[in-house]
C-alpha atoms as a PDB file:
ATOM      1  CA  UNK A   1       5.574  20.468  24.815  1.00  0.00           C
ATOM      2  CA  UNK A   2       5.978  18.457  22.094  1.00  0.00           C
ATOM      3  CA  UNK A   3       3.626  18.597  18.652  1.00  0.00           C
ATOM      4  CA  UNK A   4       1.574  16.190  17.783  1.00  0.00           C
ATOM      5  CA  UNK A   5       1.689  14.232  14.391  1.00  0.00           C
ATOM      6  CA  UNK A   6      -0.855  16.176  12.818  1.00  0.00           C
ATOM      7  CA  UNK A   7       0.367  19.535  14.720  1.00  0.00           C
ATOM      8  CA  UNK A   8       4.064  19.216  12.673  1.00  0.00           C
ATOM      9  CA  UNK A   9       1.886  18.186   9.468  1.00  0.00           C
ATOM     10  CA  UNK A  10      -0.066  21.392   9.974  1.00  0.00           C
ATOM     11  CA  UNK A  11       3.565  22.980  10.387  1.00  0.00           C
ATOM     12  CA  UNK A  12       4.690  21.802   7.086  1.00  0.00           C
ATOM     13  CA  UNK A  13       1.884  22.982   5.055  1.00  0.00           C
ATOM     14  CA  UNK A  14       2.148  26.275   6.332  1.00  0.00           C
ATOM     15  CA  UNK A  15       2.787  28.887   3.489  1.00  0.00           C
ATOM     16  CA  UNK A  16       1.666  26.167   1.351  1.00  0.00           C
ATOM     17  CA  UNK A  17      -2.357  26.054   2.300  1.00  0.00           C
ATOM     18  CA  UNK A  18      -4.099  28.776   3.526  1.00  0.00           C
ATOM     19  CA  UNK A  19      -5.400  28.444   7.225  1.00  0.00           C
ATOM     20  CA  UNK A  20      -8.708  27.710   5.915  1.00  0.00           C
ATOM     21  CA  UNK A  21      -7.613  25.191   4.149  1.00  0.00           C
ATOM     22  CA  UNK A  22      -4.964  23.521   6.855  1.00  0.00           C
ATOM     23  CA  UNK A  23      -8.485  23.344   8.857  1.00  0.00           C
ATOM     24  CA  UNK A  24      -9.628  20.540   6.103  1.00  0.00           C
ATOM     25  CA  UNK A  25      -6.446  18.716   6.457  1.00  0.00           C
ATOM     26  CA  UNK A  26      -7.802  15.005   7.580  1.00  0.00           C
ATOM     27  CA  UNK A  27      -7.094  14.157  11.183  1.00  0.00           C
ATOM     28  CA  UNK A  28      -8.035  10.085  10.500  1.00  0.00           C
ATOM     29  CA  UNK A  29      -6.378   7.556   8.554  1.00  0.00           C
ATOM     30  CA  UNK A  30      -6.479   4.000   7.793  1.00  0.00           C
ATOM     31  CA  UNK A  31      -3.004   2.219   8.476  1.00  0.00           C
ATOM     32  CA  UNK A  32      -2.511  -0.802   6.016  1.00  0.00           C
ATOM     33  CA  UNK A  33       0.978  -2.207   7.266  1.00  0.00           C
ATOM     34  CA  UNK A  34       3.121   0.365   6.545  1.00  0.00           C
ATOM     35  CA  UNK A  35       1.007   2.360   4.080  1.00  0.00           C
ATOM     36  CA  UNK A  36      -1.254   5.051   5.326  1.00  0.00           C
ATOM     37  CA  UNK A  37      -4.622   5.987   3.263  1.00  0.00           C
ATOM     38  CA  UNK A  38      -5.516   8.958   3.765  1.00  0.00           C
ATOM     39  CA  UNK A  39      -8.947  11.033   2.616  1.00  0.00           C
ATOM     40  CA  UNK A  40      -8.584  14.763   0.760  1.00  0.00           C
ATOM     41  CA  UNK A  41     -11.900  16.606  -0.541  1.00  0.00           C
ATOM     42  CA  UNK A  42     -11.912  17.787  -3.579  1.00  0.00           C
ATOM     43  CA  UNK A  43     -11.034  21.429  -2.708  1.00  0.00           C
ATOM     44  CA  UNK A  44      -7.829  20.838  -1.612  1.00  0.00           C
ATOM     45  CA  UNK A  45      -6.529  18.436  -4.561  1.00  0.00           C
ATOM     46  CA  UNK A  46      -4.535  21.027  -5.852  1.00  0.00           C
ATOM     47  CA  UNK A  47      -1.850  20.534  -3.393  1.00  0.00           C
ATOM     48  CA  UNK A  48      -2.262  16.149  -3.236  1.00  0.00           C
ATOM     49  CA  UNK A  49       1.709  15.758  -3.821  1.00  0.00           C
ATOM     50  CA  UNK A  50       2.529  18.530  -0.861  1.00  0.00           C
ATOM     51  CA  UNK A  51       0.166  16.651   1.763  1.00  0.00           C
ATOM     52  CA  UNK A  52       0.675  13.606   0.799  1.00  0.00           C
ATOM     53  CA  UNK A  53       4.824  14.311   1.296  1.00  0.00           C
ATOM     54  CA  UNK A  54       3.665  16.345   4.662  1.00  0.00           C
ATOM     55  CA  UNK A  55       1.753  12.788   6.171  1.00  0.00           C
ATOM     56  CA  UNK A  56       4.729  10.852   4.758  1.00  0.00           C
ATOM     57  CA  UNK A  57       7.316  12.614   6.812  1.00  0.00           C
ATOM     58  CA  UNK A  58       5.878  12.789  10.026  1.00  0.00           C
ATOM     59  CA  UNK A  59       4.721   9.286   9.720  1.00  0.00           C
ATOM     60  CA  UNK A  60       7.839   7.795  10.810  1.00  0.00           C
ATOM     61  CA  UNK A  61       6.833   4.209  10.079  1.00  0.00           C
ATOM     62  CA  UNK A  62       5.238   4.917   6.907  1.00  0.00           C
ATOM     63  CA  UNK A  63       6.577   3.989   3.376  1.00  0.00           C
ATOM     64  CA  UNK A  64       3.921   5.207   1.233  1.00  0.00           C
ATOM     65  CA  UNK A  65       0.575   7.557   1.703  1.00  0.00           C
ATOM     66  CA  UNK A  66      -2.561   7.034  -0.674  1.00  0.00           C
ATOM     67  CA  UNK A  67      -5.130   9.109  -0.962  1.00  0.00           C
ATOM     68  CA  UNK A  68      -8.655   7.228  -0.553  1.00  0.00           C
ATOM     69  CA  UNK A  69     -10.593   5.951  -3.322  1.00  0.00           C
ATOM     70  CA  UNK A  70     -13.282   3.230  -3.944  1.00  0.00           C
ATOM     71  CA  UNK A  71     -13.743  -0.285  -4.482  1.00  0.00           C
ATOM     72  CA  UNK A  72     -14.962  -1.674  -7.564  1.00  0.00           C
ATOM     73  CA  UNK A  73     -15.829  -4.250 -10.033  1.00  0.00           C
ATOM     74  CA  UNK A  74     -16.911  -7.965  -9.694  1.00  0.00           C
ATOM     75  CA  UNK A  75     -13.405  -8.429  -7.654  1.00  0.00           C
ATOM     76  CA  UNK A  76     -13.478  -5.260  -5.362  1.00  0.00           C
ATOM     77  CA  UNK A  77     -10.603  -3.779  -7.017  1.00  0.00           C
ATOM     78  CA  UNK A  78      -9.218  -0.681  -4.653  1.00  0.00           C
ATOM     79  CA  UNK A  79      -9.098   2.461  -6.796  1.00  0.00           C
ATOM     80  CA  UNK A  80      -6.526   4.554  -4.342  1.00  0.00           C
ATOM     81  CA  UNK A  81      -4.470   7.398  -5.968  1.00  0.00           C
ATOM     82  CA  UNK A  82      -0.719   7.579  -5.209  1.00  0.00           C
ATOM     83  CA  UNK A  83       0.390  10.268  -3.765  1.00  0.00           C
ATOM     84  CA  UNK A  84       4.002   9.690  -1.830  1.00  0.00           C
ATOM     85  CA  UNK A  85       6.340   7.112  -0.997  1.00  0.00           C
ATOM     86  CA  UNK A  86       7.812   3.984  -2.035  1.00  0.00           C
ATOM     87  CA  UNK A  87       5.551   0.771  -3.440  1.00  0.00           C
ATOM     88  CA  UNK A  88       2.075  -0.427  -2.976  1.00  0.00           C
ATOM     89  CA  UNK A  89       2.554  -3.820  -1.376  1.00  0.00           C
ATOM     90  CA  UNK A  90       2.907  -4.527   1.892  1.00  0.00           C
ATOM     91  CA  UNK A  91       2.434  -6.897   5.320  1.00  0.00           C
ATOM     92  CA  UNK A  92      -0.271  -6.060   7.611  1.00  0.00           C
ATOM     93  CA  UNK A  93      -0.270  -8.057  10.504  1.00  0.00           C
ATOM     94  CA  UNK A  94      -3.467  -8.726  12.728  1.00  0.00           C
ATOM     95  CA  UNK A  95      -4.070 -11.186  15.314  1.00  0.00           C
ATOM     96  CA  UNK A  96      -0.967 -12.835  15.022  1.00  0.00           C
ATOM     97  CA  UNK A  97      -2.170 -13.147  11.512  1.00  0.00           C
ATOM     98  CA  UNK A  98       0.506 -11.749   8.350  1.00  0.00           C
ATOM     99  CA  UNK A  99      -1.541 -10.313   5.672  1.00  0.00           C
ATOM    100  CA  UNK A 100       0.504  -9.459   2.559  1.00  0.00           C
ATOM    101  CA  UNK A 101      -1.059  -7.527  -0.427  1.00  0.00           C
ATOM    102  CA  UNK A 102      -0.643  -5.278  -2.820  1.00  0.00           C
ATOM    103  CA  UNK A 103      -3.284  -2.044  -2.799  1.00  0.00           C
ATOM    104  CA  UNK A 104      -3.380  -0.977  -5.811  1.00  0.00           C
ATOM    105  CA  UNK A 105      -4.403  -4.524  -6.588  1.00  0.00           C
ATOM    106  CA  UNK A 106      -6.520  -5.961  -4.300  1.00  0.00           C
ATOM    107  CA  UNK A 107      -8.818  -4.632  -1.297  1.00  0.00           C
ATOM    108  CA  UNK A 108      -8.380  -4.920   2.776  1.00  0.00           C
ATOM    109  CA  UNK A 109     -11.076  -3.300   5.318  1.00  0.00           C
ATOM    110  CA  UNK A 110      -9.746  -2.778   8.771  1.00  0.00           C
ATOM    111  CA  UNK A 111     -13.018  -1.688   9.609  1.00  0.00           C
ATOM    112  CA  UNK A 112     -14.016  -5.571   9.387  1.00  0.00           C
ATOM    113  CA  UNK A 113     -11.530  -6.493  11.705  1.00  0.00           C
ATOM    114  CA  UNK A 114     -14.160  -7.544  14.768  1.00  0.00           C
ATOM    115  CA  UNK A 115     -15.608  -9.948  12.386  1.00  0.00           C
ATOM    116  CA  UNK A 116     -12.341 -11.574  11.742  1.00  0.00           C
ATOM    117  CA  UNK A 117     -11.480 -11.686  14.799  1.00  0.00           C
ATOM    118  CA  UNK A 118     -14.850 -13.348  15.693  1.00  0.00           C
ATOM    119  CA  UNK A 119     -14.542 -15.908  13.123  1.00  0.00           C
ATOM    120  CA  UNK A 120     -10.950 -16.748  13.677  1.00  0.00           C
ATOM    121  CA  UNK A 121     -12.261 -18.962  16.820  1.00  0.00           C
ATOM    122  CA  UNK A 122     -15.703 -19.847  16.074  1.00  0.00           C
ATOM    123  CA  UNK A 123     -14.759 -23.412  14.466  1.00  0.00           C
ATOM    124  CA  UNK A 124     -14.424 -26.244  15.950  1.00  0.00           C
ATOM    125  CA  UNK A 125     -11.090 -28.118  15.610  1.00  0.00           C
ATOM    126  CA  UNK A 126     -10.840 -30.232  12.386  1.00  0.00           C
ATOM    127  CA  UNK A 127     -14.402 -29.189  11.311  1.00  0.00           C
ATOM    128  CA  UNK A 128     -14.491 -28.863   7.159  1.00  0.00           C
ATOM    129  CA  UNK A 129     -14.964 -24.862   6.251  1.00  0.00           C
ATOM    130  CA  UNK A 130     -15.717 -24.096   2.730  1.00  0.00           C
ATOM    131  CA  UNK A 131     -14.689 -20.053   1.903  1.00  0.00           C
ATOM    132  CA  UNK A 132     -16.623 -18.828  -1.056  1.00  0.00           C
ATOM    133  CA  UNK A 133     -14.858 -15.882  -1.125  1.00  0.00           C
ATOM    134  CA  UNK A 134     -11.063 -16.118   0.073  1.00  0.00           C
ATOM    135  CA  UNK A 135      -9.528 -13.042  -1.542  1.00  0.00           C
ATOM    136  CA  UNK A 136      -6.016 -12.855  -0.082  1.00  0.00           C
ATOM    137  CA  UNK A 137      -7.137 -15.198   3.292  1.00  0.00           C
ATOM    138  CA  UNK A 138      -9.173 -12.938   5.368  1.00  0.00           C
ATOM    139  CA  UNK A 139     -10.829 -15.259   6.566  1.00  0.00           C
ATOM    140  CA  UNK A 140      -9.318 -18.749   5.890  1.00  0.00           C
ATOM    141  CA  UNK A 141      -6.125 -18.238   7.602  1.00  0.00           C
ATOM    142  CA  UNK A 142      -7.361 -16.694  10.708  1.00  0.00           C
ATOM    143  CA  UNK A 143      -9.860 -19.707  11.065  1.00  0.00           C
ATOM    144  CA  UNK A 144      -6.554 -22.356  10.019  1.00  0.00           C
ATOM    145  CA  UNK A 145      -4.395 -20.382  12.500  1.00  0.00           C
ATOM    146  CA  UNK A 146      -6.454 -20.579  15.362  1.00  0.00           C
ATOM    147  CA  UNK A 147      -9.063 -22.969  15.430  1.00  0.00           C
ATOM    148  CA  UNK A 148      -7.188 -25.568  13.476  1.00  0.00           C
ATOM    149  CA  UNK A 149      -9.973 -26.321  11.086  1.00  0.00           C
ATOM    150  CA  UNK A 150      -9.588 -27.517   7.686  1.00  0.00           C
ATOM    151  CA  UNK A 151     -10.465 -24.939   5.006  1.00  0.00           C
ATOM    152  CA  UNK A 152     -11.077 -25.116   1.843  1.00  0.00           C
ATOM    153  CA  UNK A 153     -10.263 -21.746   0.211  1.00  0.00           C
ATOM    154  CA  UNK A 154     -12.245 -20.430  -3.218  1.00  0.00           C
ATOM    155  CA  UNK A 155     -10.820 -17.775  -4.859  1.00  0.00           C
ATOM    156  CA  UNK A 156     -11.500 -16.753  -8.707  1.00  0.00           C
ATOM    157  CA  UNK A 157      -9.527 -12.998  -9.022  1.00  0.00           C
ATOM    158  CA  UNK A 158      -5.957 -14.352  -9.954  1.00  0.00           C
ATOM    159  CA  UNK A 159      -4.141 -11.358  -8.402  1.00  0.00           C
ATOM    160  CA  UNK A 160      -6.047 -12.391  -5.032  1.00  0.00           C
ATOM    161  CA  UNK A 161      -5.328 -16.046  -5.577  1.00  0.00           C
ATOM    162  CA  UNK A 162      -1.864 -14.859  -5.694  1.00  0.00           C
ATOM    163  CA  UNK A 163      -1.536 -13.471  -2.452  1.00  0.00           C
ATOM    164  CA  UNK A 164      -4.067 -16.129  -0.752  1.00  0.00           C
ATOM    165  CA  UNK A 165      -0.716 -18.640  -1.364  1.00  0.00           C
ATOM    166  CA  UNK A 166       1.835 -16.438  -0.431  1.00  0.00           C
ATOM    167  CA  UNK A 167      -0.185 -15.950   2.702  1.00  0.00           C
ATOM    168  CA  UNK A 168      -0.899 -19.028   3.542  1.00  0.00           C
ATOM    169  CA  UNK A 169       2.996 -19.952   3.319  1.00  0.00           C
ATOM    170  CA  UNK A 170       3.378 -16.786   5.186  1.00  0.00           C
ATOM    171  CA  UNK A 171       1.420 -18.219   8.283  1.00  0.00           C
ATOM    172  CA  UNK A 172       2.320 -21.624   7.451  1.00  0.00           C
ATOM    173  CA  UNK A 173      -1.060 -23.564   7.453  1.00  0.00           C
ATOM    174  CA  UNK A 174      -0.133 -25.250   4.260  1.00  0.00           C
ATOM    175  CA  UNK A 175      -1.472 -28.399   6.077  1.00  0.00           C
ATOM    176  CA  UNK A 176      -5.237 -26.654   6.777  1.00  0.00           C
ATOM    177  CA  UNK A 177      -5.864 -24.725   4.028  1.00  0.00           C
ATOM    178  CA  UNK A 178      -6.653 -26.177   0.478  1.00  0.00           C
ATOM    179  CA  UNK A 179      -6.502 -23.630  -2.204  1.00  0.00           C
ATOM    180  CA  UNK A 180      -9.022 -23.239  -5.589  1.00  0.00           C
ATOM    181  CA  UNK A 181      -8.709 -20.840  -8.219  1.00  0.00           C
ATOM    182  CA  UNK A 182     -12.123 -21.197  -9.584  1.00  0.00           C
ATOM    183  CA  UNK A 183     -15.973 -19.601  -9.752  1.00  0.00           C
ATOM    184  CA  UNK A 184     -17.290 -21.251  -6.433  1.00  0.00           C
ATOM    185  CA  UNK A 185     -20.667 -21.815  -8.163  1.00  0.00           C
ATOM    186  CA  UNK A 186     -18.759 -24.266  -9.656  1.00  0.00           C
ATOM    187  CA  UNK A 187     -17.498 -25.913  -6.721  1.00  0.00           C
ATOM    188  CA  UNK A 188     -18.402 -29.421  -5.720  1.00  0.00           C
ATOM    189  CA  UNK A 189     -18.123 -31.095  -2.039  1.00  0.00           C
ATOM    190  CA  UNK A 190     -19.575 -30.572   1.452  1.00  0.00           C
ATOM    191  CA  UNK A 191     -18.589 -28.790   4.150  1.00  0.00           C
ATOM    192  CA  UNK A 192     -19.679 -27.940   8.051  1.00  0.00           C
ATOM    193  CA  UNK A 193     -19.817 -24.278   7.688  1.00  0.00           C
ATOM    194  CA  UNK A 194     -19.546 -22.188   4.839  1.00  0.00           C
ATOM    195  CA  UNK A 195     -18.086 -18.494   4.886  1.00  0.00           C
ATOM    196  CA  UNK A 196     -19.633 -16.365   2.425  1.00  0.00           C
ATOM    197  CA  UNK A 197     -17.186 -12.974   2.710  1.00  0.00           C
ATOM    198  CA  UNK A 198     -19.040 -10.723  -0.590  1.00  0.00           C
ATOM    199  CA  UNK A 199     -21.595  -8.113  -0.223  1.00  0.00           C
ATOM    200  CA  UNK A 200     -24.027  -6.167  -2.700  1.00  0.00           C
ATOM    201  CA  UNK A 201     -24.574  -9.451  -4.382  1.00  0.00           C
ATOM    202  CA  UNK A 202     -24.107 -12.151  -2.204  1.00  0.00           C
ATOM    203  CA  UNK A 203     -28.149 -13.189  -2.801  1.00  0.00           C
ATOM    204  CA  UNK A 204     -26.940 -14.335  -5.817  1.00  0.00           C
ATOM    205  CA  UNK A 205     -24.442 -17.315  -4.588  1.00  0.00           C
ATOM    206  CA  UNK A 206     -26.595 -17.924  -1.810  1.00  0.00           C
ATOM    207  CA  UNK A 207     -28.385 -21.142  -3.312  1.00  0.00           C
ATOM    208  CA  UNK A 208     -25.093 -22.248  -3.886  1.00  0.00           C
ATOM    209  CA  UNK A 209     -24.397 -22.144  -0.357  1.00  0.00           C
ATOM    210  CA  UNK A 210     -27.374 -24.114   0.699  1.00  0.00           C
ATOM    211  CA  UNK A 211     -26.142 -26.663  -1.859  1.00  0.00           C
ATOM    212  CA  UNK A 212     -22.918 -27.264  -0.252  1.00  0.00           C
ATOM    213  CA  UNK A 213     -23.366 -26.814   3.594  1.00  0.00           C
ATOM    214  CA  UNK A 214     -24.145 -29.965   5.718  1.00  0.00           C
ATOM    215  CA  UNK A 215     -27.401 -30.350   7.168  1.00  0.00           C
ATOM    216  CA  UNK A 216     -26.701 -28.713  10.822  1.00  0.00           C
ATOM    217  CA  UNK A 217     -23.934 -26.448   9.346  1.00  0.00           C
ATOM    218  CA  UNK A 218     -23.131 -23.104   9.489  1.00  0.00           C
ATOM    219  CA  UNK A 219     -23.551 -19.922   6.094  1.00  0.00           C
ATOM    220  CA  UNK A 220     -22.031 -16.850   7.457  1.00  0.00           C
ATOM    221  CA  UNK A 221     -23.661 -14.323   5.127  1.00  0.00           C
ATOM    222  CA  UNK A 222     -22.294 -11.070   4.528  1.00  0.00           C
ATOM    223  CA  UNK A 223     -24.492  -8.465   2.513  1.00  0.00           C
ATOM    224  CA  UNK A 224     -25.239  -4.605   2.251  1.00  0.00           C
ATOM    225  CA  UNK A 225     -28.638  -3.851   3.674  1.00  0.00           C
ATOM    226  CA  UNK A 226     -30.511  -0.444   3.580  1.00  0.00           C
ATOM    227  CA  UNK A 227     -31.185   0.256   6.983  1.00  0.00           C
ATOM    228  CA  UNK A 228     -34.722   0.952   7.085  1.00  0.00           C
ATOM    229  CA  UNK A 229     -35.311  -2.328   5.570  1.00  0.00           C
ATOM    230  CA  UNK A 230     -33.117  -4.383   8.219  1.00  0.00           C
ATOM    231  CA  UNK A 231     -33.750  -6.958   9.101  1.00  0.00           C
ATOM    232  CA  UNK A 232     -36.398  -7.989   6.791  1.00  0.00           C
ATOM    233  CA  UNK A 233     -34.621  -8.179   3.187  1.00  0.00           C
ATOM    234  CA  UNK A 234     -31.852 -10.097   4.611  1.00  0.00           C
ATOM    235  CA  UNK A 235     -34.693 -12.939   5.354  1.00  0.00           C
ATOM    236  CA  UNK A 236     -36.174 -12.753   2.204  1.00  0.00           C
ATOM    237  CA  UNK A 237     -33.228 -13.242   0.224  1.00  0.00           C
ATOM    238  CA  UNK A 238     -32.853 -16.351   2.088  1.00  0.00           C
ATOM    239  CA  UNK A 239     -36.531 -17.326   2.006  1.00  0.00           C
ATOM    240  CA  UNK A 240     -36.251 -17.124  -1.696  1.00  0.00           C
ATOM    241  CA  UNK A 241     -33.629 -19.976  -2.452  1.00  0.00           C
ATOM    242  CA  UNK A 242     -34.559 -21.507   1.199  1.00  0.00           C
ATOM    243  CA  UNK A 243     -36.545 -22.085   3.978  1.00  0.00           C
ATOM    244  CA  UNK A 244     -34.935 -25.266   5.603  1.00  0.00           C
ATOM    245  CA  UNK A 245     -32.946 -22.986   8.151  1.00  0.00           C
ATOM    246  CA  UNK A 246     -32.723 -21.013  11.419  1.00  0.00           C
ATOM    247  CA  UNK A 247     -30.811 -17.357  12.105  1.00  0.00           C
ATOM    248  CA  UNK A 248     -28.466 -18.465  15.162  1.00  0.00           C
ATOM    249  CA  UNK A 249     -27.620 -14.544  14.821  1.00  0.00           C
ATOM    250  CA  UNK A 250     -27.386 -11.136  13.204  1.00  0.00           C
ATOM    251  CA  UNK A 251     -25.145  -8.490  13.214  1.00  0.00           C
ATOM    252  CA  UNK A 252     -23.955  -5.301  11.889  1.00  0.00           C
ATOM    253  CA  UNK A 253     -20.727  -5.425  10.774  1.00  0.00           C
ATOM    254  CA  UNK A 254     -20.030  -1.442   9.877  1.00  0.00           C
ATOM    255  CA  UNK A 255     -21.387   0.823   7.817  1.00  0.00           C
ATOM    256  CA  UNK A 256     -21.225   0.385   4.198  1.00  0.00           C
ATOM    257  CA  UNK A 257     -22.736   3.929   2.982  1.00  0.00           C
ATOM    258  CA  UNK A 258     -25.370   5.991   4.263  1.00  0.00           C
ATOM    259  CA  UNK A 259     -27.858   4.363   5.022  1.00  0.00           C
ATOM    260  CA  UNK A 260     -26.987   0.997   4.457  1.00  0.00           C
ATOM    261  CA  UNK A 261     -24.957  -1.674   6.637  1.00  0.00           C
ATOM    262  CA  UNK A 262     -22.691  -3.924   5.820  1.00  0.00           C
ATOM    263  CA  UNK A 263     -24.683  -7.107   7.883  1.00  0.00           C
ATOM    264  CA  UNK A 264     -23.721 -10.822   8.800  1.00  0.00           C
ATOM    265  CA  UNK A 265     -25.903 -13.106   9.621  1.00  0.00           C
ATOM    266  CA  UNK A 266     -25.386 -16.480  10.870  1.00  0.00           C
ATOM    267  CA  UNK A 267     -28.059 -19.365   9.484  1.00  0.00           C
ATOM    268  CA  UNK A 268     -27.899 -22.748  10.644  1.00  0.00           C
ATOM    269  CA  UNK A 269     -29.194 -25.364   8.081  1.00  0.00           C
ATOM    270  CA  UNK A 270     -32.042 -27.512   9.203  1.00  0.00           C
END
């Protein structure tokens, strides 16, 4: 019969781990394009290079493994060690969607995927999106791509901003997608639906938002929500810069941390 992936990784290791230790080998991954990310406790950091050569090998589509960090900073900046492989940028594609990035520079979560998928055909055809928060296009070239809306695209990290152009060449919606590199509380003009992809402090733009949706638009608002206090905090935030509004929906997104959710929720303005 023949071995699984992780079976012929196991193989590898042998006489290099103990059997204790093969047992903490991780069986999940995230696949970014061709780059695998992969998560080792602390125990077993002794022997990074070996495993991270081990996944690389029997990952026949794989050019590079990482081993799993965190995000940080006021631009989410992925903190991922290096561990094997060739190069940190890459193409991931998604629903018909080409993604190109860099991850040692700037951030992508798979596990958002539903939401981007959601969002890539909830405009209407020509309607005026303003994204707060464009980063590398996660959300503005979906939306351009499929629902043929006209976005304007806000993005002030200049490595993101970077990769927002290439991408939107890459998918060729130069025609629907208008690019700023700016601070979007700075931004001026009106839109029918406003995309606010940030969490942790995403209160703090919020106001902003208000300011530039139409009346009847749409705020998608993304924040991180301790989950005994859902859904309450997420309607006082807004009840502090507004009240002029309705929640068309809620969601959970994923989960952020314990105990907290990464939420959307969906306010019309009124």
């Amino acid at each position: 019969m023949k071995k699984t992936v992780f079976e012929s990784i196991c193989n590898d290791l042998e006489g290099i781990l103990e059997t204790e230790n093969i047992k903490k080998l991780p069986k999940t991954y995230e696949l970014i394009g061709d780059i695998l990310i992969i998560y080792i406790p602390e125990e077993l950091s002794r022997w990074k290079k070996e495993i991270g050569n081990a996944y690389l090998k029997n990952f026949k589509r794989v050019k590079t493994v990482l081993r799993k960090g965190y995000i940080s900073g006021e631009y989410r900046k992925p903190n991922f060690e290096y561990l094997a492989g060739n190069g940190t940028e890459t193409v991931h594609i998604e629903n018909k969607i080409k993604f190109k990035l860099d991850l040692s520079k700037v951030m992508f979560s798979s596990g958002n995927i539903k939401e981007r998928q959601r969002m890539s055909r909830i405009s209407k055809k020509d309607e005026k999106v303003i994204d707060m928060f464009a980063g590398i296009g996660y959300f503005s070239i979906p939306i351009a791509y499929h629902s043929h809306a006209y976005v304007t695209a806000i993005e002030k990290n200049p490595q993101a901003f970077y990769y927002l152009k290439d991408n939107i060449k890459l998918n060729r919606v130069e025609n629907r997608v208008k690019v700023i590199n700016m601070d979007c509380r700075e931004f001026s003009g009106r839109g029918d639906r406003v995309i606010m992809g940030y969490i942790q402090k995403t209160n703090e733009f919020l106001e902003k938002a208000f300011e530039i949706v139409k009346k009847g638009g749409i705020i998608h608002y993304h924040q991180t929500v301790v989950e005994k206090l859902y859904p309450d905090a997420i309607y006082s935030e807004i009840n502090t810069v507004n009240k002029n509004y309705e929640i068309i929906s809620m969601r959970k997104v994923k989960k952020f941390s314990p105990g907290v959710w990464h939420i959307v929720a969906d306010i019309k303005a009124i």
